[in-house]
C-alpha atoms as a PDB file:
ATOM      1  CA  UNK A   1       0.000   0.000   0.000  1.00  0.00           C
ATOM      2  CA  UNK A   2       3.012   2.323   0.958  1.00  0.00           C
ATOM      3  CA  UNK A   3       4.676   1.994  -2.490  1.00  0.00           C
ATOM      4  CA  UNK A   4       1.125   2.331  -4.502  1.00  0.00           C
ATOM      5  CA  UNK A   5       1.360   5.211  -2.946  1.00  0.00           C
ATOM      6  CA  UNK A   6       4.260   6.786  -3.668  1.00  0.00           C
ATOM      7  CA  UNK A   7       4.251   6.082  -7.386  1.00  0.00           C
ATOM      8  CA  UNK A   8       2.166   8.824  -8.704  1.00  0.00           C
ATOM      9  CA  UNK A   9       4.255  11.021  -7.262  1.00  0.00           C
ATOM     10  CA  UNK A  10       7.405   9.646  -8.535  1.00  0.00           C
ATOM     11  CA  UNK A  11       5.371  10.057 -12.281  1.00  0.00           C
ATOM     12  CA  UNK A  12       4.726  13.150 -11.227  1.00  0.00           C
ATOM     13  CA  UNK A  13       8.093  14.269 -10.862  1.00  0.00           C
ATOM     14  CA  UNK A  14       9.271  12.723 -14.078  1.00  0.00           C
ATOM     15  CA  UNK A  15       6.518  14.588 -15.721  1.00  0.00           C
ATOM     16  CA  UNK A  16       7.658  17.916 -14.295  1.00  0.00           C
ATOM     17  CA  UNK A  17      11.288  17.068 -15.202  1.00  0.00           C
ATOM     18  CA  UNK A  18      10.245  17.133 -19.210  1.00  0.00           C
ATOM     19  CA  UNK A  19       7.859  20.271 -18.287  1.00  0.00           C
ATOM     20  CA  UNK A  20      11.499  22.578 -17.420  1.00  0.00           C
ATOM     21  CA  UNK A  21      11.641  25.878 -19.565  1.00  0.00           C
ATOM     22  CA  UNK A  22      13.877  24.757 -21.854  1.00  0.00           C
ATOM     23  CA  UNK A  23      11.304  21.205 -23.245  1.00  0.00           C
ATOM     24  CA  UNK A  24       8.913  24.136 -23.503  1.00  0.00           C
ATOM     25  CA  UNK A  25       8.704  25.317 -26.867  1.00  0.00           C
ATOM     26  CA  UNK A  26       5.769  27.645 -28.449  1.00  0.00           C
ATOM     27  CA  UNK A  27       4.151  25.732 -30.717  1.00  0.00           C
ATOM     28  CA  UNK A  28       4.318  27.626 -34.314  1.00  0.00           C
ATOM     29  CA  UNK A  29       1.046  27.013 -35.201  1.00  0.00           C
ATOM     30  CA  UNK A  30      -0.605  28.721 -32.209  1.00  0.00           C
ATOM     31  CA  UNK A  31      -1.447  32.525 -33.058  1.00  0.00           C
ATOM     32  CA  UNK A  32      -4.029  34.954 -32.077  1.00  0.00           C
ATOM     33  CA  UNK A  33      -6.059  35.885 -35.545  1.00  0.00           C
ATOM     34  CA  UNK A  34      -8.564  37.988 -34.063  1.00  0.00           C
ATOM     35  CA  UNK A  35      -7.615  41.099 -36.259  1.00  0.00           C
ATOM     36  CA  UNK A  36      -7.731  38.682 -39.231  1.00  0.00           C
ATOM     37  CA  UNK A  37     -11.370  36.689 -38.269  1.00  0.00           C
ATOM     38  CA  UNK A  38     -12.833  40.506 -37.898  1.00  0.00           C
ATOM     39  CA  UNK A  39     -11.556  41.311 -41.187  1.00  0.00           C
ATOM     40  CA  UNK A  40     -12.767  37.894 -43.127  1.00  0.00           C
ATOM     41  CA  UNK A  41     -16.008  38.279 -41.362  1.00  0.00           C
ATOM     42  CA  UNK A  42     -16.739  41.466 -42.545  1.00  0.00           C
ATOM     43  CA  UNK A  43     -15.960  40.676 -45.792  1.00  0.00           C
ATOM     44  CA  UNK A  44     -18.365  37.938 -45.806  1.00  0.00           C
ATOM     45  CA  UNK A  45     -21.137  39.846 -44.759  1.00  0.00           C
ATOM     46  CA  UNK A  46     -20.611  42.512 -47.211  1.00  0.00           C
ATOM     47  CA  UNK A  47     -20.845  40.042 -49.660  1.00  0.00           C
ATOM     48  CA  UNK A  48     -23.433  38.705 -48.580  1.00  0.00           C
ATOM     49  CA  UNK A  49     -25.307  41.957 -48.588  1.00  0.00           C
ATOM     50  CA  UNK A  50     -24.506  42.737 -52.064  1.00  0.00           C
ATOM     51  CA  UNK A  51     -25.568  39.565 -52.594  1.00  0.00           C
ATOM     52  CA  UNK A  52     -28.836  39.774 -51.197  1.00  0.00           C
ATOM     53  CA  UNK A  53     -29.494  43.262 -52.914  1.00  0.00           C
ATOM     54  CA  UNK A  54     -28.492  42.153 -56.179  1.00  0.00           C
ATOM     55  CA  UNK A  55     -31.513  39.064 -55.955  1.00  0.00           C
ATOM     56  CA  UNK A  56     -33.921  41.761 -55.672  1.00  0.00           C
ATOM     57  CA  UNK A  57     -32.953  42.586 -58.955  1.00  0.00           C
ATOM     58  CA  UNK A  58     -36.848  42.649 -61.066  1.00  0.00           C
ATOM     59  CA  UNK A  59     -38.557  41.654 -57.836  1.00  0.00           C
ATOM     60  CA  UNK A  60     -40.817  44.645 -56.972  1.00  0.00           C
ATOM     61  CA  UNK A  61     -39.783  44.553 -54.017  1.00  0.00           C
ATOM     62  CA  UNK A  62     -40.796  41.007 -53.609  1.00  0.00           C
ATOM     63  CA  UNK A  63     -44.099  40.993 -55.358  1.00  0.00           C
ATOM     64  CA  UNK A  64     -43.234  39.545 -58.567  1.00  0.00           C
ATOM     65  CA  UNK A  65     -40.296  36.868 -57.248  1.00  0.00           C
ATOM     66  CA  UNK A  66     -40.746  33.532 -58.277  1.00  0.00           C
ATOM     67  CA  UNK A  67     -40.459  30.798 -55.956  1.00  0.00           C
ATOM     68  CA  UNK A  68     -37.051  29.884 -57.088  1.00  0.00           C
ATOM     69  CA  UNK A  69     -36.335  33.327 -55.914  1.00  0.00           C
ATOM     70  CA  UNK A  70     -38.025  33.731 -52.857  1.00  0.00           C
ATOM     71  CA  UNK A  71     -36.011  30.185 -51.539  1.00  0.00           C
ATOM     72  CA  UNK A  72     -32.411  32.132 -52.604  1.00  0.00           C
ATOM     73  CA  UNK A  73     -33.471  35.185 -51.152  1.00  0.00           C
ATOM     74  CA  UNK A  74     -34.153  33.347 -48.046  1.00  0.00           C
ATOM     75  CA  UNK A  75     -31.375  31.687 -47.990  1.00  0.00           C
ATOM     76  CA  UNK A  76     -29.277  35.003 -48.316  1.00  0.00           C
ATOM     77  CA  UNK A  77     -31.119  36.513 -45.400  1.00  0.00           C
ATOM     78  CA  UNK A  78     -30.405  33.829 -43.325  1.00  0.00           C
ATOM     79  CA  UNK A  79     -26.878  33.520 -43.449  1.00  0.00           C
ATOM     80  CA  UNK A  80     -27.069  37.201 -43.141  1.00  0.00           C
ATOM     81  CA  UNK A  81     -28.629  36.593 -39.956  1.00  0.00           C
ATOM     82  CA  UNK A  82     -25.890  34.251 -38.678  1.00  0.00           C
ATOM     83  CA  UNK A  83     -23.629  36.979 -38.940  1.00  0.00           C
ATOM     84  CA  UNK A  84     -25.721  39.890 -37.303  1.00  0.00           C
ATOM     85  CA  UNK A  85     -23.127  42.454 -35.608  1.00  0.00           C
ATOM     86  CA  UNK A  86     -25.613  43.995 -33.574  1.00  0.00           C
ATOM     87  CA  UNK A  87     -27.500  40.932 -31.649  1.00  0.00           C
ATOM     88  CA  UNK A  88     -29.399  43.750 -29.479  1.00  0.00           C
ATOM     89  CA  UNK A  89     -30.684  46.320 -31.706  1.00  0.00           C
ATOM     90  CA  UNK A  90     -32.762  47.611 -29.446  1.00  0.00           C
ATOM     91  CA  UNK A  91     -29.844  48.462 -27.121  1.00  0.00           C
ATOM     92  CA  UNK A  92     -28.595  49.932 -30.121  1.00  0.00           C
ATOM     93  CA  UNK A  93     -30.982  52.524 -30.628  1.00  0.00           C
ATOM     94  CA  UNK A  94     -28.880  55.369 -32.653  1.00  0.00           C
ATOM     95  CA  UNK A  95     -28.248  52.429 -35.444  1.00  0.00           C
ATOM     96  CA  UNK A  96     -32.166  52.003 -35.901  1.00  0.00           C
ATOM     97  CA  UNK A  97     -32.878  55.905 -36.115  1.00  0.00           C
ATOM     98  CA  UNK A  98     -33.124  57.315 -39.071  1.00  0.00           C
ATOM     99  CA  UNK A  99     -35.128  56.501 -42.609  1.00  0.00           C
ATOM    100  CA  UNK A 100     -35.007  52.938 -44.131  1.00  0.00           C
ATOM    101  CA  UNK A 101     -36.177  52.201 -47.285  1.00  0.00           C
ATOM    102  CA  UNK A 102     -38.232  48.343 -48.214  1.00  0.00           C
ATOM    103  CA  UNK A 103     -36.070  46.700 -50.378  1.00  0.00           C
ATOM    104  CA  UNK A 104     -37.883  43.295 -50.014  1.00  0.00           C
ATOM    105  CA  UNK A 105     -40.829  41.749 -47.964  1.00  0.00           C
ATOM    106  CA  UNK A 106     -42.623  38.463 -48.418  1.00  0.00           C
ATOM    107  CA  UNK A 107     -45.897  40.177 -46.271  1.00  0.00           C
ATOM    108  CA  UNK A 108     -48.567  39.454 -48.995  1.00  0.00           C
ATOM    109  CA  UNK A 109     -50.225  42.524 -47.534  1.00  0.00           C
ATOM    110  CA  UNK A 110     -48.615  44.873 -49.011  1.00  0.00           C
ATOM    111  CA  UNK A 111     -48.571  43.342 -52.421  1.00  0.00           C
ATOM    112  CA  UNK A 112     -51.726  45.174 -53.426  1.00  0.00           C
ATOM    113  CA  UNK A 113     -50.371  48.302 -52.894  1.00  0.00           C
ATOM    114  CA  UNK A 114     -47.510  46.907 -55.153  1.00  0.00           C
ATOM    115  CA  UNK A 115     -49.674  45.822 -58.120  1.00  0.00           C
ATOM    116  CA  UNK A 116     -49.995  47.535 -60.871  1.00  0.00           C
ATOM    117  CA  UNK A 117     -53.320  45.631 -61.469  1.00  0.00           C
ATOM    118  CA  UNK A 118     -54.930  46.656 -58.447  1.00  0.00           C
ATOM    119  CA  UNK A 119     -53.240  50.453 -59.357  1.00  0.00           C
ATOM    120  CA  UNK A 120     -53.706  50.846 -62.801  1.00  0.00           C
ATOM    121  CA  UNK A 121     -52.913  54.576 -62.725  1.00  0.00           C
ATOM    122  CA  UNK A 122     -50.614  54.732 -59.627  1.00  0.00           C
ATOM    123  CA  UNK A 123     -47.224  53.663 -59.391  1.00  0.00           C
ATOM    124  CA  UNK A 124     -46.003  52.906 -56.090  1.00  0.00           C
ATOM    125  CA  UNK A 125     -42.584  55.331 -56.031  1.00  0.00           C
ATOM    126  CA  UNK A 126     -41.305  54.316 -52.582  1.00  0.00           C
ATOM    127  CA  UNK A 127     -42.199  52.739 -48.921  1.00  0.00           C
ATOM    128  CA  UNK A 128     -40.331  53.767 -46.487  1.00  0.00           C
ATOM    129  CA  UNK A 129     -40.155  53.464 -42.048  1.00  0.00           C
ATOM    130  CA  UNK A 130     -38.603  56.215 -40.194  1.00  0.00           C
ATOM    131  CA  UNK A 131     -37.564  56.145 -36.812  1.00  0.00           C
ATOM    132  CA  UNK A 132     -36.763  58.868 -34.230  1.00  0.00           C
ATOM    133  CA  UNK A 133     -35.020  57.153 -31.639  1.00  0.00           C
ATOM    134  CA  UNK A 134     -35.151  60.279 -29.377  1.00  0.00           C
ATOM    135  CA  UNK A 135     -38.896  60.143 -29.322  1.00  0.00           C
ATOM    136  CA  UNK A 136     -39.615  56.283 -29.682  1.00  0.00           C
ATOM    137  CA  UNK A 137     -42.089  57.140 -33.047  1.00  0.00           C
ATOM    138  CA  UNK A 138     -42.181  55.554 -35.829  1.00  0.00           C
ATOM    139  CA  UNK A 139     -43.352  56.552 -39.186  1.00  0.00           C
ATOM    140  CA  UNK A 140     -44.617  54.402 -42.587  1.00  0.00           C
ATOM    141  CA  UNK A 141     -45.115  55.940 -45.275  1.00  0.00           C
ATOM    142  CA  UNK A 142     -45.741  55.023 -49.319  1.00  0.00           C
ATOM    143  CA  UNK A 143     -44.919  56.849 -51.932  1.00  0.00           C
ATOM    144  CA  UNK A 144     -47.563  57.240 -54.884  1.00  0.00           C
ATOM    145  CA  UNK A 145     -47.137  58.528 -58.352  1.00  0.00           C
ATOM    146  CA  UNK A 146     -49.370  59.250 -61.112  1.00  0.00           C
ATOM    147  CA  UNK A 147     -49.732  61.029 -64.656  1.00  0.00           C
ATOM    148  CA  UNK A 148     -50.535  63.821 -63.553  1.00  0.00           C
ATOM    149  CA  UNK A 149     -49.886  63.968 -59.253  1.00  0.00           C
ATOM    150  CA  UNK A 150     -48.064  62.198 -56.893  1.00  0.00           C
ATOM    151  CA  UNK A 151     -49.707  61.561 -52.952  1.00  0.00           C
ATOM    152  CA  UNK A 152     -48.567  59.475 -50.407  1.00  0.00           C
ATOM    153  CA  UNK A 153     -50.142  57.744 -47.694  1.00  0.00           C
ATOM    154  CA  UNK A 154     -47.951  57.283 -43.939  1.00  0.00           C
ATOM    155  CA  UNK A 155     -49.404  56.043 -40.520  1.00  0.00           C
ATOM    156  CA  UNK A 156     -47.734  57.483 -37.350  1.00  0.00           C
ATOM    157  CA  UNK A 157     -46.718  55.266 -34.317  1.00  0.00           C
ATOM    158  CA  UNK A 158     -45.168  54.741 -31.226  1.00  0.00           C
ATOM    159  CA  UNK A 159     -43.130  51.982 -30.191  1.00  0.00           C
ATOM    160  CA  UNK A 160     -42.276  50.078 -26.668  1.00  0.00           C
ATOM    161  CA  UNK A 161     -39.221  48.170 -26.521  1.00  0.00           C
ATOM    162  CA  UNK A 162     -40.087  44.524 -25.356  1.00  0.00           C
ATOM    163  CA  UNK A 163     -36.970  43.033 -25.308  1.00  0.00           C
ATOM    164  CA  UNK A 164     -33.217  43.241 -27.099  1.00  0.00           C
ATOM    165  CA  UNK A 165     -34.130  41.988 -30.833  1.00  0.00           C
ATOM    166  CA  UNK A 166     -38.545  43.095 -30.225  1.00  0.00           C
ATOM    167  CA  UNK A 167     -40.062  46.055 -30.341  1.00  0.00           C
ATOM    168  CA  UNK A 168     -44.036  46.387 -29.741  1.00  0.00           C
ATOM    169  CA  UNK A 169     -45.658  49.429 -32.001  1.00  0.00           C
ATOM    170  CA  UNK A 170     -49.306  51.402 -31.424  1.00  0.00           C
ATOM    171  CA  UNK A 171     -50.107  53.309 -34.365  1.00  0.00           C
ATOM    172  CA  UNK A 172     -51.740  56.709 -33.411  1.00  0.00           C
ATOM    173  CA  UNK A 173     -52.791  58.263 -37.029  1.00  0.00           C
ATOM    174  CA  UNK A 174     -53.231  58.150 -40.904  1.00  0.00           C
ATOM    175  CA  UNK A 175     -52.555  60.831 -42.879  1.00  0.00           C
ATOM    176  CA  UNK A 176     -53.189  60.811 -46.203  1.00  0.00           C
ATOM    177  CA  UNK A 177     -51.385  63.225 -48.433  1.00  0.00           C
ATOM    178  CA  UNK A 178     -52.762  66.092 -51.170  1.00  0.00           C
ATOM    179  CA  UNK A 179     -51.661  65.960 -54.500  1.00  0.00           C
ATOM    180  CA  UNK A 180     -48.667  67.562 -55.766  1.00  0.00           C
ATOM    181  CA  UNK A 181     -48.891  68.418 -59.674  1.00  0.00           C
ATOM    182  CA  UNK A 182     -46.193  65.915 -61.823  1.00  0.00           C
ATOM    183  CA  UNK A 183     -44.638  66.715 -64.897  1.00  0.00           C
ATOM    184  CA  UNK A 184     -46.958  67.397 -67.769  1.00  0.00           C
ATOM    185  CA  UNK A 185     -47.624  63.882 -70.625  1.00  0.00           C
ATOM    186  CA  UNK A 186     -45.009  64.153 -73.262  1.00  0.00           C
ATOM    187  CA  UNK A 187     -46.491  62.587 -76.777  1.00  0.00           C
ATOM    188  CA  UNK A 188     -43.674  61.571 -79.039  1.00  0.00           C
ATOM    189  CA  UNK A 189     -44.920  62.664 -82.656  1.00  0.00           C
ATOM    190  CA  UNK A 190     -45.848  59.323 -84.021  1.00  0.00           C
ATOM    191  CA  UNK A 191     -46.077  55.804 -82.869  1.00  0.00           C
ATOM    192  CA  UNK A 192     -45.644  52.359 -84.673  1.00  0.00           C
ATOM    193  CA  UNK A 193     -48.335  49.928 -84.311  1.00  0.00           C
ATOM    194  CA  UNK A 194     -47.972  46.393 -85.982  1.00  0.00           C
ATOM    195  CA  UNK A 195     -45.711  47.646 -88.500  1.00  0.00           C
ATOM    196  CA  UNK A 196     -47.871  50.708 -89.416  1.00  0.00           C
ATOM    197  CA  UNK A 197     -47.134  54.393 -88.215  1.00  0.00           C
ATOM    198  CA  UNK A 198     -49.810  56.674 -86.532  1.00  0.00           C
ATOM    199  CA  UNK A 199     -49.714  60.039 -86.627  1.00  0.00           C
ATOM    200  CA  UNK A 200     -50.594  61.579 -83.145  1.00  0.00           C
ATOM    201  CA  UNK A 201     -50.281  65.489 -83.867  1.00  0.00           C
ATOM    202  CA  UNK A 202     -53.924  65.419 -84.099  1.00  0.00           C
ATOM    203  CA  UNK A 203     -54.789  64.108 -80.570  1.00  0.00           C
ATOM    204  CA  UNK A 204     -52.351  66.559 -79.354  1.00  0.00           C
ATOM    205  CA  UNK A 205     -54.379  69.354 -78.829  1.00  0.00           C
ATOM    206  CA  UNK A 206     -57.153  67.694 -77.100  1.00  0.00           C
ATOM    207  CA  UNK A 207     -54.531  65.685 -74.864  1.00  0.00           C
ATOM    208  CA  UNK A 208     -53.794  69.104 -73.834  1.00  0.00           C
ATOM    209  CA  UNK A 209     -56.934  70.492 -73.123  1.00  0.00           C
ATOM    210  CA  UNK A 210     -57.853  67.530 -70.626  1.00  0.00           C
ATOM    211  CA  UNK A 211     -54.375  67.872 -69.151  1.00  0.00           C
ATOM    212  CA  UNK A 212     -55.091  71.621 -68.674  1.00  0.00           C
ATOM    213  CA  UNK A 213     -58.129  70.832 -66.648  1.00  0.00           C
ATOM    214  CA  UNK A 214     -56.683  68.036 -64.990  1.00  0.00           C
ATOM    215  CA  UNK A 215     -54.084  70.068 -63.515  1.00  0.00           C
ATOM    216  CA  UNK A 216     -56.709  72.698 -62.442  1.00  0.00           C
ATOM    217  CA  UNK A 217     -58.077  70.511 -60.294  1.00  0.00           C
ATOM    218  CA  UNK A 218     -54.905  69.158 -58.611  1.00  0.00           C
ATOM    219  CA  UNK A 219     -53.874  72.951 -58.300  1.00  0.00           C
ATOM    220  CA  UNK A 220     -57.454  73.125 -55.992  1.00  0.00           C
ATOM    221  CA  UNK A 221     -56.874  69.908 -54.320  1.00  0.00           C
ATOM    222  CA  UNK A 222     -53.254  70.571 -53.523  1.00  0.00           C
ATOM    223  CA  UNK A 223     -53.803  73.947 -51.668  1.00  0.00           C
ATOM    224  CA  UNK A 224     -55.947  71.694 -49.300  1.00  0.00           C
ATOM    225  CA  UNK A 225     -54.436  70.730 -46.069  1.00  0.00           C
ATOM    226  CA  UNK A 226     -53.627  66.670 -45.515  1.00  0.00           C
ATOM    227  CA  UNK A 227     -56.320  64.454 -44.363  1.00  0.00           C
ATOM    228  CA  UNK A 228     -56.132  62.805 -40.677  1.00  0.00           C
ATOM    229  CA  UNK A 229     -57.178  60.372 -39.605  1.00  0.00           C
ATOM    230  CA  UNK A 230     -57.301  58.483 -35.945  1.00  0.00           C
ATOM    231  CA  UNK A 231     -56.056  54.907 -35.975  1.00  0.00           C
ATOM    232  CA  UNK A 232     -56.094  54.646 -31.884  1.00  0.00           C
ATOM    233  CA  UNK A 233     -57.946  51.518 -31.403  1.00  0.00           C
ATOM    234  CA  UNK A 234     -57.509  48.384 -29.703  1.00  0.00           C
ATOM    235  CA  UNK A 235     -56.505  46.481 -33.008  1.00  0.00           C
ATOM    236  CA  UNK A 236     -53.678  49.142 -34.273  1.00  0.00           C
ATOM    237  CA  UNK A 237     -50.674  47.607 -33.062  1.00  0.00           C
ATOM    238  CA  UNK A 238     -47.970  45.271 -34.799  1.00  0.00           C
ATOM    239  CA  UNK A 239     -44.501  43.970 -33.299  1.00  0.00           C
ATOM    240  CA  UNK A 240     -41.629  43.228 -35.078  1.00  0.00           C
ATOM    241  CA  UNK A 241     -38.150  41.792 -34.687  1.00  0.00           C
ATOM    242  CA  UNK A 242     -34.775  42.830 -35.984  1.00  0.00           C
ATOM    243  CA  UNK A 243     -32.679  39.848 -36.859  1.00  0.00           C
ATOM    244  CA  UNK A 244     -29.976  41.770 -38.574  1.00  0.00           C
ATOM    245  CA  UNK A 245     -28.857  45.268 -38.323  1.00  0.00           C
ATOM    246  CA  UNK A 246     -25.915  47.249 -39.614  1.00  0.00           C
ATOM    247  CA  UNK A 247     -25.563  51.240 -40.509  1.00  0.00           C
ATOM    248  CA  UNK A 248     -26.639  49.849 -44.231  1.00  0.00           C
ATOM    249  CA  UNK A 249     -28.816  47.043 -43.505  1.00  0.00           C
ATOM    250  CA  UNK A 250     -31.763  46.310 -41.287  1.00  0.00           C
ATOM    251  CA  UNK A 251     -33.863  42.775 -41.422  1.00  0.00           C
ATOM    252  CA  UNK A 252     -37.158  42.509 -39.546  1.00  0.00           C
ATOM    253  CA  UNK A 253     -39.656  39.596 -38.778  1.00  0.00           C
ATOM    254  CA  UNK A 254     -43.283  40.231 -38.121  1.00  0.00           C
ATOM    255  CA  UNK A 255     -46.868  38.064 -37.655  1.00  0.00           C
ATOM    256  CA  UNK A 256     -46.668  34.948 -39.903  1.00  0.00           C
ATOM    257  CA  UNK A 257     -43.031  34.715 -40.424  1.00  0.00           C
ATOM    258  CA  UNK A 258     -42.551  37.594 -43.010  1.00  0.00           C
ATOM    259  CA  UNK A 259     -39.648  39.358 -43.303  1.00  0.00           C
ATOM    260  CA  UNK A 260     -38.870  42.783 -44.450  1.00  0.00           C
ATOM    261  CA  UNK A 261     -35.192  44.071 -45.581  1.00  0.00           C
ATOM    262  CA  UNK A 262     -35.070  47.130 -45.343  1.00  0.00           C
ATOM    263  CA  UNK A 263     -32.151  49.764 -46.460  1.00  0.00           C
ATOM    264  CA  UNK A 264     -30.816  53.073 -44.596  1.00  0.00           C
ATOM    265  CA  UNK A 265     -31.527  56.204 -47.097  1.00  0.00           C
ATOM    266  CA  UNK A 266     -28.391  57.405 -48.753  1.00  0.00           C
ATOM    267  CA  UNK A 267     -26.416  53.923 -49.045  1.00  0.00           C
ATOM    268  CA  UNK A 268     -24.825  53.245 -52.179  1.00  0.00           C
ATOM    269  CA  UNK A 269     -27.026  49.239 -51.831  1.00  0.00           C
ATOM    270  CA  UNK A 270     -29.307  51.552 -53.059  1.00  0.00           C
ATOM    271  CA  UNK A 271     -28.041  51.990 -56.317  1.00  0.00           C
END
């Protein structure tokens, strides 16, 4: 029992024999690359931004992706997500504040507002959220052009924060734009039709005429001031969460699992 004993501690001292300074050696493989992993990551995530924006490409802003497209896209987002540099954005407030601008959504809502079918006349310009982080409000607002005016229609909110990645919103109010008077129709002289030319000088004058009157009546309208409207009822609220955030990017999840990417005003992803 005495000598059982003792022999760990005789391996013990053998051990610390080869453990002396000079058996130490630093192992050449073993560096810090923290500098390096910063760097690489970054780059990934900027391409995977450009990569996102660039499948957007003929989208409408999601409306008229395919399936095929929608699965890449979602793909895309979610490695995105995996690299998310700000995992709290609501402790992050001065990165949320400012105006973002939808890029993509898959919230079938808002594809009527998209569709040219259900808008004949109207295009749909922009849609934009801005947020003053000062005052916790947020805005939404689309951006509507037509032939002759251009309106826009933006609900006004508050918002609670609910946890680091959630935010709850209340929307207070509608307001629905007036009409500001476009650029006047521009007829080219003729136009070709099955092989044959038409001469449109004639129609010219009478295009005119209606425009003139057309633009009267905007003129009337747009001197009037916007129209409010209350949206403080029980039913007027919404959450969403930020899964990604960046000065240039922001991705948000709402009801149903849609997502919205949305991009800050002024970046070049823009372009």
């Amino acid at each position: 029992m005495h000598l059982n004993y003792m022999k760990p501690i005789h391996n013990s001292i053998c051990v610390s024999h080869f453990l002396t300074r000079k058996s130490i050696r630093p192992r050449p493989g073993f560096q810090v690359f923290a500098a390096d992993d910063d760097g690489r990551d970054k780059e990934e995530t900027e391409r995977l931004k450009k990569a996102l924006v660039d499948s957007f490409e003929g989208s409408d802003r999601g409306l008229k992706a395919t399936s095929k497209a929608r699965a890449e896209i979602s793909e895309l987002i979610t490695q995105l997500e995996a690299n998310n540099p700000t995992p709290a954005p609501t402790q992050s407030l001065p990165l949320l504040n400012g105006k973002w601008i939808l890029a993509y959504t898959s919230f079938t809502a808002l594809f009527p507002f998209l569709s040219r079918g259900q808008l004949q006349l109207l295009k749909v310009e922009e849609i934009s959220q801005t947020i003053d982080a000062e005052s916790l409000t947020v805005q939404n607002s689309v951006q509507f052009s037509g032939t002759l005016a251009s309106s826009s229609v933006t609900t006004n909110a508050k918002f609670e924060i609910r946890s680091p990645r959630q935010v709850q919103i209340k929307f207070e109010e509608g307001v629905i734009g007036t009409p500001q008077l476009t650029d006047s129709i521009v007829l080219p002289e003729n136009v070709e039709f099955l092989g044959q030319k038409f001469d449109l000088n004639p129609i010219k004058s009478l295009l005119t005429s209606v425009q003139d009157t057309a633009s009267s009546v905007v003129k009337s309208i747009s001197s009037r001031q916007p129209l409010k409207f209350s949206l403080a009822y029980n039913n007027a609220e919404s959450w969403l969460l930020t899964t990604y955030l960046d000065e240039d990017v922001r991705i948000s999840r709402g009801g149903s699992g849609s997502v919205f990417v949305l991009i800050k005003e002024g970046c070049s992803l823009l372009n």
